[in-house]
Protein backbone atom coordinates (compact mmCIF):
# COMPACT_ATOMS: atom_id res chain seq x y z
CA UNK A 1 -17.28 -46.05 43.41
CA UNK A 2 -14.10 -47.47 41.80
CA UNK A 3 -13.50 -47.05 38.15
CA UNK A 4 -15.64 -49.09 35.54
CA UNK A 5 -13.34 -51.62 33.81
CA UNK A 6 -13.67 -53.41 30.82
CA UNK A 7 -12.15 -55.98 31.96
CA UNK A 8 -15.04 -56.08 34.40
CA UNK A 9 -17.61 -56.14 31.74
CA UNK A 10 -15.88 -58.95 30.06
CA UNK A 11 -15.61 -61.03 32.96
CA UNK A 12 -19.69 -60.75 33.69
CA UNK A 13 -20.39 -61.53 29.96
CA UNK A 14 -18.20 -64.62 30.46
CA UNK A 15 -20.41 -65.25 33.43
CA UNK A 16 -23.17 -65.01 31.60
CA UNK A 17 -22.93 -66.82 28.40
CA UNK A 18 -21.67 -69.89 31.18
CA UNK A 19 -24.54 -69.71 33.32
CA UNK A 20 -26.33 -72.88 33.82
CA UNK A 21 -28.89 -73.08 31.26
CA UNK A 22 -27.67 -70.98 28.15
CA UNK A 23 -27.13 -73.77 25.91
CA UNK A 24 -30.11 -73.47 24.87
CA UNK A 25 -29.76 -69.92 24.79
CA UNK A 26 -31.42 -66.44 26.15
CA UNK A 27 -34.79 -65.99 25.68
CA UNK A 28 -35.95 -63.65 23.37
CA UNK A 29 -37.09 -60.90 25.72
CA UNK A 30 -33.48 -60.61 27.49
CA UNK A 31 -30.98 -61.89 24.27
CA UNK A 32 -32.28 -58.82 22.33
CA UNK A 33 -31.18 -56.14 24.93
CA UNK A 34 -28.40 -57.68 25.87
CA UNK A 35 -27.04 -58.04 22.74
CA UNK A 36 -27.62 -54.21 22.38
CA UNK A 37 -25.74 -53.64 26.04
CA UNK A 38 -23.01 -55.52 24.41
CA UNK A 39 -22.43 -53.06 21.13
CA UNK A 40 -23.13 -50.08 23.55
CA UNK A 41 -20.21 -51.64 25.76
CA UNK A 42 -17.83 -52.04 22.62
CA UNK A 43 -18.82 -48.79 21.32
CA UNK A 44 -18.12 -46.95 24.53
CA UNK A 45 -21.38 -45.94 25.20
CA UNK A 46 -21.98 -46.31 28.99
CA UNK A 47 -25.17 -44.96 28.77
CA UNK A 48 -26.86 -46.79 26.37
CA UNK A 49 -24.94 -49.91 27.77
CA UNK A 50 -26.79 -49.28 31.32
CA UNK A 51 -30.23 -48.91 29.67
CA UNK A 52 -29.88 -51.85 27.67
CA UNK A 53 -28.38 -53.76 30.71
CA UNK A 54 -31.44 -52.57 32.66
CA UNK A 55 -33.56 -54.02 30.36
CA UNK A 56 -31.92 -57.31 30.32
CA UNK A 57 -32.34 -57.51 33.87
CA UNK A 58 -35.62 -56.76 34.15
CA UNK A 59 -36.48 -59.44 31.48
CA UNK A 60 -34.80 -61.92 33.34
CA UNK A 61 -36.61 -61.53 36.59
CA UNK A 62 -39.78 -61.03 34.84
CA UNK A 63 -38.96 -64.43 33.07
CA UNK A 64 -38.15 -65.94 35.98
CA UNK A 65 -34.71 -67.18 34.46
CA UNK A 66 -32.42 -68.89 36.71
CA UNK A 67 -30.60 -66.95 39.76
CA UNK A 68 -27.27 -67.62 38.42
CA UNK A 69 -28.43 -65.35 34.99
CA UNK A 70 -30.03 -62.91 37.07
CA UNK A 71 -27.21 -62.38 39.60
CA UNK A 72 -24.71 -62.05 36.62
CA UNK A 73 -26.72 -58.72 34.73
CA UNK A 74 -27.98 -57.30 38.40
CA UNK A 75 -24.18 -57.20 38.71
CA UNK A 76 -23.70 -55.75 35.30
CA UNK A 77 -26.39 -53.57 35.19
CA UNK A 78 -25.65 -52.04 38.48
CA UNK A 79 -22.40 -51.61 37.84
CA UNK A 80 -23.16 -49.58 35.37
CA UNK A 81 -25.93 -47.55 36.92
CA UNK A 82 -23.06 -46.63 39.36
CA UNK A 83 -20.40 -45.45 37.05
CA UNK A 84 -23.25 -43.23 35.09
CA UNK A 85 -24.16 -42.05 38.50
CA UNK A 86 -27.33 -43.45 39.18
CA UNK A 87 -26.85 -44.26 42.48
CA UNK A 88 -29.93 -45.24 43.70
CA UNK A 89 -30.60 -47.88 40.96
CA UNK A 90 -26.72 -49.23 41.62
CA UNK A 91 -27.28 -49.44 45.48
CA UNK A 92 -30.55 -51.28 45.45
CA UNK A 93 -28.99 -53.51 42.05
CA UNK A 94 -25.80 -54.42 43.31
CA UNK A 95 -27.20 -55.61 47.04
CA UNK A 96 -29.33 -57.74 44.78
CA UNK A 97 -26.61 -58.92 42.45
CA UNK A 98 -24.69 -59.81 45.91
CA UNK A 99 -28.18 -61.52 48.32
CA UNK A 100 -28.19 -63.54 44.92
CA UNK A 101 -24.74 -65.12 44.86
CA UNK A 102 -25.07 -65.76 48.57
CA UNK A 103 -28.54 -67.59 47.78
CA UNK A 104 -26.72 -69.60 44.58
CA UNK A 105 -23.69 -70.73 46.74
CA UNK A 106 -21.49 -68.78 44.64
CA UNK A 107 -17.70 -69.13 45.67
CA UNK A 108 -15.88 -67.34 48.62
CA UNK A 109 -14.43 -64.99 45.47
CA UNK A 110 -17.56 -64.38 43.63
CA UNK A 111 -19.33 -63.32 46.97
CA UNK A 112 -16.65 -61.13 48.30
CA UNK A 113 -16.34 -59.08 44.48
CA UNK A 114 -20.53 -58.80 44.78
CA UNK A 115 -20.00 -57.40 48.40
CA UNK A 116 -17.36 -55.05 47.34
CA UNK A 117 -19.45 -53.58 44.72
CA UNK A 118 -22.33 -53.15 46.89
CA UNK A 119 -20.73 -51.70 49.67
CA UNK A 120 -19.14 -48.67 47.35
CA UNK A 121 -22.59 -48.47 45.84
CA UNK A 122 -23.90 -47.59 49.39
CA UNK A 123 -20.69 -45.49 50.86
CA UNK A 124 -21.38 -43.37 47.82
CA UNK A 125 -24.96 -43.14 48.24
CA UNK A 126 -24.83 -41.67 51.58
CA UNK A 127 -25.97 -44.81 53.11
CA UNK A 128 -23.10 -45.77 55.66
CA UNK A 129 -24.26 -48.86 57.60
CA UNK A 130 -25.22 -50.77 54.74
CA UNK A 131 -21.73 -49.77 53.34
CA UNK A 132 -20.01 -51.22 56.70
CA UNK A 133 -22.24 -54.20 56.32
CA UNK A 134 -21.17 -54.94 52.97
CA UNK A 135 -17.89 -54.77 53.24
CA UNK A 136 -17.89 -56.58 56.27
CA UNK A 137 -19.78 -59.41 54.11
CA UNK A 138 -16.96 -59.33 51.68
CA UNK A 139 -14.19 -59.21 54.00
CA UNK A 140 -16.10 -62.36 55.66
CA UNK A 141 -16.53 -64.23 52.46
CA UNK A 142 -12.36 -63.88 51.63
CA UNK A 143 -11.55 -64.75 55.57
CA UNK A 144 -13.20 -68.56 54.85
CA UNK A 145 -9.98 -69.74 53.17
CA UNK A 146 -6.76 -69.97 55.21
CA UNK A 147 -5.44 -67.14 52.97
CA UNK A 148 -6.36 -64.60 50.81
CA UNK A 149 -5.92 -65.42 47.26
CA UNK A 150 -3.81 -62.94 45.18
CA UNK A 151 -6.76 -61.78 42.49
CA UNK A 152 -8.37 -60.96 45.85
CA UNK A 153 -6.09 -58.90 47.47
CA UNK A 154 -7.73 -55.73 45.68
CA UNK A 155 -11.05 -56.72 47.32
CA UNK A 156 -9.59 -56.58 51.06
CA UNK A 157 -7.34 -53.04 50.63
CA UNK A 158 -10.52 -51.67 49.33
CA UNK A 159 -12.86 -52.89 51.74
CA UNK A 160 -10.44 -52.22 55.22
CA UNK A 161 -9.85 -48.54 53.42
CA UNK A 162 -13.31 -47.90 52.85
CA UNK A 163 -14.47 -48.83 56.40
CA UNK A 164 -12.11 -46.89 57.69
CA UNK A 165 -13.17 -44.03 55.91
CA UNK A 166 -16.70 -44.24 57.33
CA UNK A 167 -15.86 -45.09 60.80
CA UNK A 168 -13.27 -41.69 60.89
CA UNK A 169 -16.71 -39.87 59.19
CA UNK A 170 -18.34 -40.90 61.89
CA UNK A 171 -15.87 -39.72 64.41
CA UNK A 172 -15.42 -43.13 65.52
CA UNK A 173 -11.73 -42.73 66.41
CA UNK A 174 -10.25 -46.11 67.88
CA UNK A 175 -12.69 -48.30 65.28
CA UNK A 176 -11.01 -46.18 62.43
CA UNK A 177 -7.47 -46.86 63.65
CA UNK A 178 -8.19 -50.03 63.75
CA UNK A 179 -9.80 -50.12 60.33
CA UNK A 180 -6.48 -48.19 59.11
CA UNK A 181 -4.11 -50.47 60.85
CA UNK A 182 -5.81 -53.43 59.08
CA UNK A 183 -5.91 -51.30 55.35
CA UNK A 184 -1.72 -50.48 55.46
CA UNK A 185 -1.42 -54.54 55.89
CA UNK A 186 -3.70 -55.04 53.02
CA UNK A 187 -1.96 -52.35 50.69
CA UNK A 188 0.79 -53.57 51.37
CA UNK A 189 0.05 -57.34 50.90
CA UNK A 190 -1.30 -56.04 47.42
CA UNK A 191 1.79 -54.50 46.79
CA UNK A 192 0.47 -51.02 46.30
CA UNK A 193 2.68 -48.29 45.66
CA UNK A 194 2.65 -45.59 48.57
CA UNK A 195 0.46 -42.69 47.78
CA UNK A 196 -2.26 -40.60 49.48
CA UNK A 197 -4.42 -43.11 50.61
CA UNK A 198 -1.59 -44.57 52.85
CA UNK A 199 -1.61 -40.79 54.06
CA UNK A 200 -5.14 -40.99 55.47
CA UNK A 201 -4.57 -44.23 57.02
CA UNK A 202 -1.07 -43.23 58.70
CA UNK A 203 -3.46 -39.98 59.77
CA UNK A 204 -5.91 -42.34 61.42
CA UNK A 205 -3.50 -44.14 63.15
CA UNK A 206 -2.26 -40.82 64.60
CA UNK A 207 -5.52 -39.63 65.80
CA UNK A 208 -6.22 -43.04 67.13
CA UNK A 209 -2.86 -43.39 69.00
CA UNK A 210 -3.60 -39.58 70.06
CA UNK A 211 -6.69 -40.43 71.88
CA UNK A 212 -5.26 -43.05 73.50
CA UNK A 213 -2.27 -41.15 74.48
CA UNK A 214 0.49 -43.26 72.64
CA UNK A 215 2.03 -39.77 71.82
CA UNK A 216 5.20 -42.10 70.53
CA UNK A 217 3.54 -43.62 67.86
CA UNK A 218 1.29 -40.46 67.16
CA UNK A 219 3.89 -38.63 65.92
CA UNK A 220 5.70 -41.39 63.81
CA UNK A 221 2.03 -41.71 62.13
CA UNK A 222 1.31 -38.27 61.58
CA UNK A 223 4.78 -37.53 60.65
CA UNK A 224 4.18 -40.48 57.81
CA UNK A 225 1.17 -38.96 57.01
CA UNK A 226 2.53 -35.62 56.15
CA UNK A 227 5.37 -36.97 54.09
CA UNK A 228 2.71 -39.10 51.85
CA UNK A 229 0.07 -36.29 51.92
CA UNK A 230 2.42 -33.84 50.16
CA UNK A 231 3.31 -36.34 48.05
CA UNK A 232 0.30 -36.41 46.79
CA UNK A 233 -0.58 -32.76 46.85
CA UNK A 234 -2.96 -32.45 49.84
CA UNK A 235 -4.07 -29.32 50.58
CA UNK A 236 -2.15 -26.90 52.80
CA UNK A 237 -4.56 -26.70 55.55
CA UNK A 238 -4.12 -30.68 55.65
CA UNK A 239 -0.17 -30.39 55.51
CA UNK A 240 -0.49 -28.23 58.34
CA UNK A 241 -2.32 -30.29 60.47
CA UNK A 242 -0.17 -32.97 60.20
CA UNK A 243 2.88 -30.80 60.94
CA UNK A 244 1.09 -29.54 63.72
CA UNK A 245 -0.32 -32.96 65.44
CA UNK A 246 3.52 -34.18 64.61
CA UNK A 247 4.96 -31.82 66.59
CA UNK A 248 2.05 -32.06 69.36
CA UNK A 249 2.35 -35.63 69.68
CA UNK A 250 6.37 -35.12 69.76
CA UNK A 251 6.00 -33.08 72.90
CA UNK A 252 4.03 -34.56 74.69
CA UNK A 253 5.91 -37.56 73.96
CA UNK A 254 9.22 -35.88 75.07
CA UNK A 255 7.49 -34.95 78.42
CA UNK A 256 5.95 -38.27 79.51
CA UNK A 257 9.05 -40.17 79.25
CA UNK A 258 6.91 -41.95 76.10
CA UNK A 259 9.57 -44.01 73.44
CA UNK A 260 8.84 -45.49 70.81
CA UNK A 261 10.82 -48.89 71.28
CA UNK A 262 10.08 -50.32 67.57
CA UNK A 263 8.55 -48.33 64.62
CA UNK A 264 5.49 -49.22 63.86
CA UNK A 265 6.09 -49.65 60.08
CA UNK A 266 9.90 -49.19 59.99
CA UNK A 267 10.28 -50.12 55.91
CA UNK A 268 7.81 -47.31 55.40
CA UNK A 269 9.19 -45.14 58.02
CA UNK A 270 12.78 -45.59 56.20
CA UNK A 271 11.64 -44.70 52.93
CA UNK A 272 9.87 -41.54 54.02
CA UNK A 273 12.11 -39.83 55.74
CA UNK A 274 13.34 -37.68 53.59
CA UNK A 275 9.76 -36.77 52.57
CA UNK A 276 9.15 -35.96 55.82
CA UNK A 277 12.01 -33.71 55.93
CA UNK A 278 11.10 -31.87 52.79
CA UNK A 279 8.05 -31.74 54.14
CA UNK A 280 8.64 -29.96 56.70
CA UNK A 281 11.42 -27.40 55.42
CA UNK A 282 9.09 -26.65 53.12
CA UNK A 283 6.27 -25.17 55.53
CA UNK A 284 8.89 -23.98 58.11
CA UNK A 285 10.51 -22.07 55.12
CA UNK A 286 14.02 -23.96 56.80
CA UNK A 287 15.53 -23.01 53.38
CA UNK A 288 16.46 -19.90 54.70
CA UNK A 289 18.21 -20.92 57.79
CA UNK A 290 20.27 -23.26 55.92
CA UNK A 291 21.68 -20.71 53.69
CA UNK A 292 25.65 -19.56 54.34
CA UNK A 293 25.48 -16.37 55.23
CA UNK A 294 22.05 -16.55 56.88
CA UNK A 295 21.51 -15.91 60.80
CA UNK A 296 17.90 -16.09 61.44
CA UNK A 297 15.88 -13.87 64.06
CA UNK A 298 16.17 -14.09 67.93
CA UNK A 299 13.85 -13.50 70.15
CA UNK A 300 14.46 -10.44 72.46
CA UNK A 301 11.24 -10.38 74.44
CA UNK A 302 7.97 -12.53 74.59
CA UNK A 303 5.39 -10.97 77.20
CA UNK A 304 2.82 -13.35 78.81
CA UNK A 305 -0.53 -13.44 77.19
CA UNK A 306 -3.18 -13.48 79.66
CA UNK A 307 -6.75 -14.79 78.26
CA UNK A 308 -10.22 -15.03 79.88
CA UNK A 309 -10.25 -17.53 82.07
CA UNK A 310 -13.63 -18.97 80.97
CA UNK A 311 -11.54 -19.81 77.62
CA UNK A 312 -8.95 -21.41 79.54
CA UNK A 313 -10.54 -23.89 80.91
CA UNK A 314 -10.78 -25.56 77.50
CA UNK A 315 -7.37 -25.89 76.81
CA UNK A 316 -5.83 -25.14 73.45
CA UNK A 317 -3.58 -25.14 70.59
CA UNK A 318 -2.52 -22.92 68.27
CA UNK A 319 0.12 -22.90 65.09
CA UNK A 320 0.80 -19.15 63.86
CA UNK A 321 2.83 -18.43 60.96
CA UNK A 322 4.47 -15.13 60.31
CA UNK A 323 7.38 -12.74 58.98
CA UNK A 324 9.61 -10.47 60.64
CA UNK A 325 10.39 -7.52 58.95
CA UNK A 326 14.33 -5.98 59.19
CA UNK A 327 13.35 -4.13 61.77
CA UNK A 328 12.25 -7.35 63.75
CA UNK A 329 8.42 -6.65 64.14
CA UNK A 330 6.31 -9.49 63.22
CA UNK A 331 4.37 -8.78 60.38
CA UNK A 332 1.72 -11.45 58.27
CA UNK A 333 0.31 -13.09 60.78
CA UNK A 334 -1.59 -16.24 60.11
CA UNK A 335 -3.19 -18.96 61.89
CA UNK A 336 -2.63 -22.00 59.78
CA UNK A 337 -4.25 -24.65 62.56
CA UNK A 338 -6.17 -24.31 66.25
CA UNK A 339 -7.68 -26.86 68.62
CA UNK A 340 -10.28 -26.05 69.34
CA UNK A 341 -11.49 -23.79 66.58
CA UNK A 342 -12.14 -20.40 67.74
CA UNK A 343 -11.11 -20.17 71.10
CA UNK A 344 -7.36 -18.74 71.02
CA UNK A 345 -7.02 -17.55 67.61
CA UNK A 346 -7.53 -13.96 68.84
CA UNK A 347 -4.70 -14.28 72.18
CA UNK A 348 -2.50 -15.97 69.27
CA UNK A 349 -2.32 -13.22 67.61
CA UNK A 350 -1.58 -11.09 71.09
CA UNK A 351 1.15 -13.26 71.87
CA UNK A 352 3.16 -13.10 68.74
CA UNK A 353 2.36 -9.23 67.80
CA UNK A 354 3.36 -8.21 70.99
CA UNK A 355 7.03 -10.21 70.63
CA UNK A 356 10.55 -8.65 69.56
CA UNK A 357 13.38 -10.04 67.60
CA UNK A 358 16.39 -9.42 66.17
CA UNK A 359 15.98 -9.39 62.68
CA UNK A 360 17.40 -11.75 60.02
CA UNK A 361 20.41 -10.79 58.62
CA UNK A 362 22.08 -12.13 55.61
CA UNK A 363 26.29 -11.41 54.96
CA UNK A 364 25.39 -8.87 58.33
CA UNK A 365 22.69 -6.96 56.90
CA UNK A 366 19.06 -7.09 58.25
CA UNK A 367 16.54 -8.70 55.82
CA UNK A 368 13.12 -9.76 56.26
CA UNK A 369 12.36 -13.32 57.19
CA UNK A 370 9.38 -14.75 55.99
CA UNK A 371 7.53 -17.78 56.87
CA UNK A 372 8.52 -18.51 60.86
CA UNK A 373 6.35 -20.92 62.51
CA UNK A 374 5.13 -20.41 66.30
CA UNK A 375 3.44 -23.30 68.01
CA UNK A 376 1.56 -21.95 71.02
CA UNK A 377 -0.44 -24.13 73.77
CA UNK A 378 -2.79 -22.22 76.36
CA UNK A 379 -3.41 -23.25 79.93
CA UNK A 380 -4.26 -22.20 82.79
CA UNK A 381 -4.92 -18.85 81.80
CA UNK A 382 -1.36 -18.36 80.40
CA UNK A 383 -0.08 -18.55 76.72
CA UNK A 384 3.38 -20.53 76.82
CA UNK A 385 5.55 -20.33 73.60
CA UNK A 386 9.32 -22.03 72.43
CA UNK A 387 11.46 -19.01 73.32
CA UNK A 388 10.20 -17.63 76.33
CA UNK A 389 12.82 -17.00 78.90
CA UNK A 390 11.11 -17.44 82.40
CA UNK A 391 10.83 -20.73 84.05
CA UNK A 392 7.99 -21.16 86.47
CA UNK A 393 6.64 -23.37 88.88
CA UNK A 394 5.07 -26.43 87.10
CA UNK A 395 2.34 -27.04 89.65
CA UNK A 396 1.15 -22.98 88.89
CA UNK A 397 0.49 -24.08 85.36
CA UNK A 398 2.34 -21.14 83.91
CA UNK A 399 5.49 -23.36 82.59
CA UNK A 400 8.11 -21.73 80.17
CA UNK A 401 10.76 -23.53 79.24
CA UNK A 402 14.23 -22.32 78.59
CA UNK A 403 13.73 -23.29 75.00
CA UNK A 404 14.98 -21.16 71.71
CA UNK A 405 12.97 -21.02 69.30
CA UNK A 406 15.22 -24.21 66.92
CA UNK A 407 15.95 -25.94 69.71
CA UNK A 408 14.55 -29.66 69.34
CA UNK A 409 12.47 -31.15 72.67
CA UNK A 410 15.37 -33.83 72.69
CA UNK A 411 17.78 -31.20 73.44
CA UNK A 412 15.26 -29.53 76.04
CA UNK A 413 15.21 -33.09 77.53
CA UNK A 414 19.03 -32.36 78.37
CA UNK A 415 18.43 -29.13 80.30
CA UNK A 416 15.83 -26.69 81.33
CA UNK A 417 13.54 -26.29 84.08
CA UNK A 418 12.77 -30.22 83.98
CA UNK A 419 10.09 -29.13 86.64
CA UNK A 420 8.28 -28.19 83.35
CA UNK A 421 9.11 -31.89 81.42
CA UNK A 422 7.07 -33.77 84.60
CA UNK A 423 3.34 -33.72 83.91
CA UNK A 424 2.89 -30.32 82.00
CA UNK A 425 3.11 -31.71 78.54
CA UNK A 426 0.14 -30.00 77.43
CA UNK A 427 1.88 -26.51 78.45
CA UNK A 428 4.89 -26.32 76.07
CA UNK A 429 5.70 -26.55 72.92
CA UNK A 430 9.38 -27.20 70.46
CA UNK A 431 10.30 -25.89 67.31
CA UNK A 432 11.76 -27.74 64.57
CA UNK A 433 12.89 -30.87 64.59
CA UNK A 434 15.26 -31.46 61.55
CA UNK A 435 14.53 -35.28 60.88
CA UNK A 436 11.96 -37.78 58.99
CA UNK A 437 7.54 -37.82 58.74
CA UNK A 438 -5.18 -33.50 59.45
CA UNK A 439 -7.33 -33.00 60.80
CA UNK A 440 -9.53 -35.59 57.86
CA UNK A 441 -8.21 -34.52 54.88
CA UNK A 442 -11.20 -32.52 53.66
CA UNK A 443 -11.76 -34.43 50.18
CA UNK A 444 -10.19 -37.64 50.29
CA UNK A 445 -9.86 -37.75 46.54
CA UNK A 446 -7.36 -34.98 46.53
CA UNK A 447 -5.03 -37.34 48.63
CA UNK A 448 -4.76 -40.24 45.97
CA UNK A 449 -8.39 -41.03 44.94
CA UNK A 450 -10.86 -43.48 46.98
């Protein structure tokens, strides 16, 4: 749930003391523990504030006091219950708090902020359709004026981000990018600084425009997504993905003819690009190559991995990272991403242990270069990697393209086997790409909070 304010608090006890009927003041058996929420509240003491809230409530409905009363300490009282983590008593509280102001004819405003409240009560309860339901309450309540006021801005972001969250939990794909599409407007219409939330959505928007095959636009998302994720210190395994879907969604871009004639979000695009770029040096370990003095291995001889064919009728993907020793032996090998999990990890391997190079060298002398990056797609039975030499007949399935291992896929447009660009996307694979940018990022709060 989102933070407890104090400003929140304040706001409800304003409520209060100016619903209708308190001139004449509380009655006995809800003034006394409300007046001891209040001290708790000034004190500091959530705890104590929550049972004295609770109290207060229950008074009020047992005193059959008027709605307006009741709605404004269910609201308090549950918000509390939440932030103490008591999430039962806030889920079943705060859907009250929000029937209540529905029942009252409480403004568009009032409604929506009740909504809000009771649809993080549920997401974080585990209950996920009365979260969608909620927030689609609020986000109904705000839509009856021509625009959305600015105090209410917070209310929509929240609400389009946390739908989207459940929908992409749910492995609802298109609804999520949807969702996401519909959260970046709202950020940005409450001016919200980029962070890791804009991450997830730009990540949403790539899987979405995956599925649909707008490889185009899945790449610019996921290539946003991995500048704002490691911004905001994502976890490698999530960086990784992001790189890796990138560069996917780049290729098969390149070999469908797919452009992307306007950016989807060009200001943001613009302002991450040198994110992006970091980004990826960073994980491609391109300081290296960019140092004077530095040539960087070449590939002498990449033999054909040959899996089970049983396995190759799935398809997959696999991202290996390695070193290569002065001799020019790969050495390290790790699988930092695969689609599908467990399939090809194993032939991987095979393809890149049983490569050569030329080593590294630095001012002419070998050296060890750590950290190269190997994208390899499997079909038909065949491995194809970014350096192979062989060029084969596209319709056989076995592709290679005459590709070195830096060479970007709009330079492979330019030449090559361009058999192996027409229909084959899903059989080749670039290396770097030297411009601009998760699976789900495992714990959303460790890419800029809920």
């Amino acid at each position: 749930m989102r933070q407890f304010s104090v400003f929140g608090l304040v706001v409800a006890s304003v409520l209060l003391l100016s619903a209708p009927g308190q001139s004449q003041g509380l009655p006995p058996a809800v003034a006394e523990p409300y007046l001891r929420y209040q001290q708790a509240q000034e004190a500091g003491d959530l705890r104590a504030a929550q049972a004295a809230a609770g109290e207060a409530y229950n008074a009020a409905m047992a005193n059959g006091l008027d709605r307006a009363t009741q709605g404004v300490l269910a609201e308090v009282y549950g918000y509390l219950a939440g932030q103490n983590g008591d999430l039962g008593i806030a889920f079943d509280v705060l859907r009250t708090a929000a029937r209540i102001a529905v029942d009252t004819g409480a403004p568009a405003s009032d409604r929506a902020w009740r909504w809000s409240l009771a649809a993080d009560a549920a997401e974080a309860f585990g209950q996920g359709d009365s979260a969608l339901s909620s927030a689609d309450a609020a986000l109904s309540a705000l839509a009856e004026r021509p625009q959305i006021a600015p105090q209410d801005r917070p209310i929509a972001a929240d609400m389009q981000y946390l739908r989207m969250r459940i929908l992409r939990g749910r492995g609802s794909v298109a609804a999520a990018g949807e969702a996401a599409d519909r959260a970046v407007m709202a950020f940005r219409a409450d001016q919200r600084e980029l962070d890791g939330r804009y991450g997830l959505m730009f990540y949403s928007l790539g899987e979405a425009d995956y599925a649909a095959g707008r490889w185009a636009r899945a790449e610019a998302h996921y290539r946003m997504a991995l500048a704002l994720l490691t911004v905001a210190d994502a976890s490698e395994d999530t960086l990784w993905t992001a790189w890796s879907y990138a560069e996917i969604s780049g290729l098969l871009a390149a070999s469908t003819g797919d452009e992307l004639l306007e950016h989807p979000q060009p200001d943001i695009h613009a302002e991450l690009a040198s994110h992006y770029t970091a980004a990826a040096n960073r994980l491609e370990r391109r300081d290296l190559v960019q140092q004077p003095g530095f040539q960087d291995v070449e590939l002498v001889s990449a033999p054909a991995v040959i899996f089970p064919a049983a396995a190759g009728e799935a398809g997959g993907m696999v991202v290996v990272r390695f070193d290569v020793d002065r001799s020019g032996q790969p050495d390290n090998l790790d699988i930092v991403f695969e689609q599908p999990g467990g399939l090809f990890a194993v032939s991987a391997r095979e393809a890149i242990a049983q490569r050569e190079y030329a080593p590294a060298r630095f001012d002419g002398q070998a050296v060890a270069r750590p950290g190269l990056v190997q994208l390899i797609m499997f079909a038909d039975g065949v491995a194809t990697a970014a350096g192979e030499t062989q060029a084969g007949d596209a319709s056989s399935g076995a592709c290679r393209l005459l590709q070195s291992d830096w060479r970007s896929s709009a330079e492979l447009a330019q030449g090559g086997d361009q058999s192996c660009l027409r229909g084959q996307g899903d059989t080749f694979q670039r290396g770097y790409r030297g411009e601009d940018a998760s699976n789900q990022c495992p714990d959303p709060s460790s890419c800029g909070g809920q």
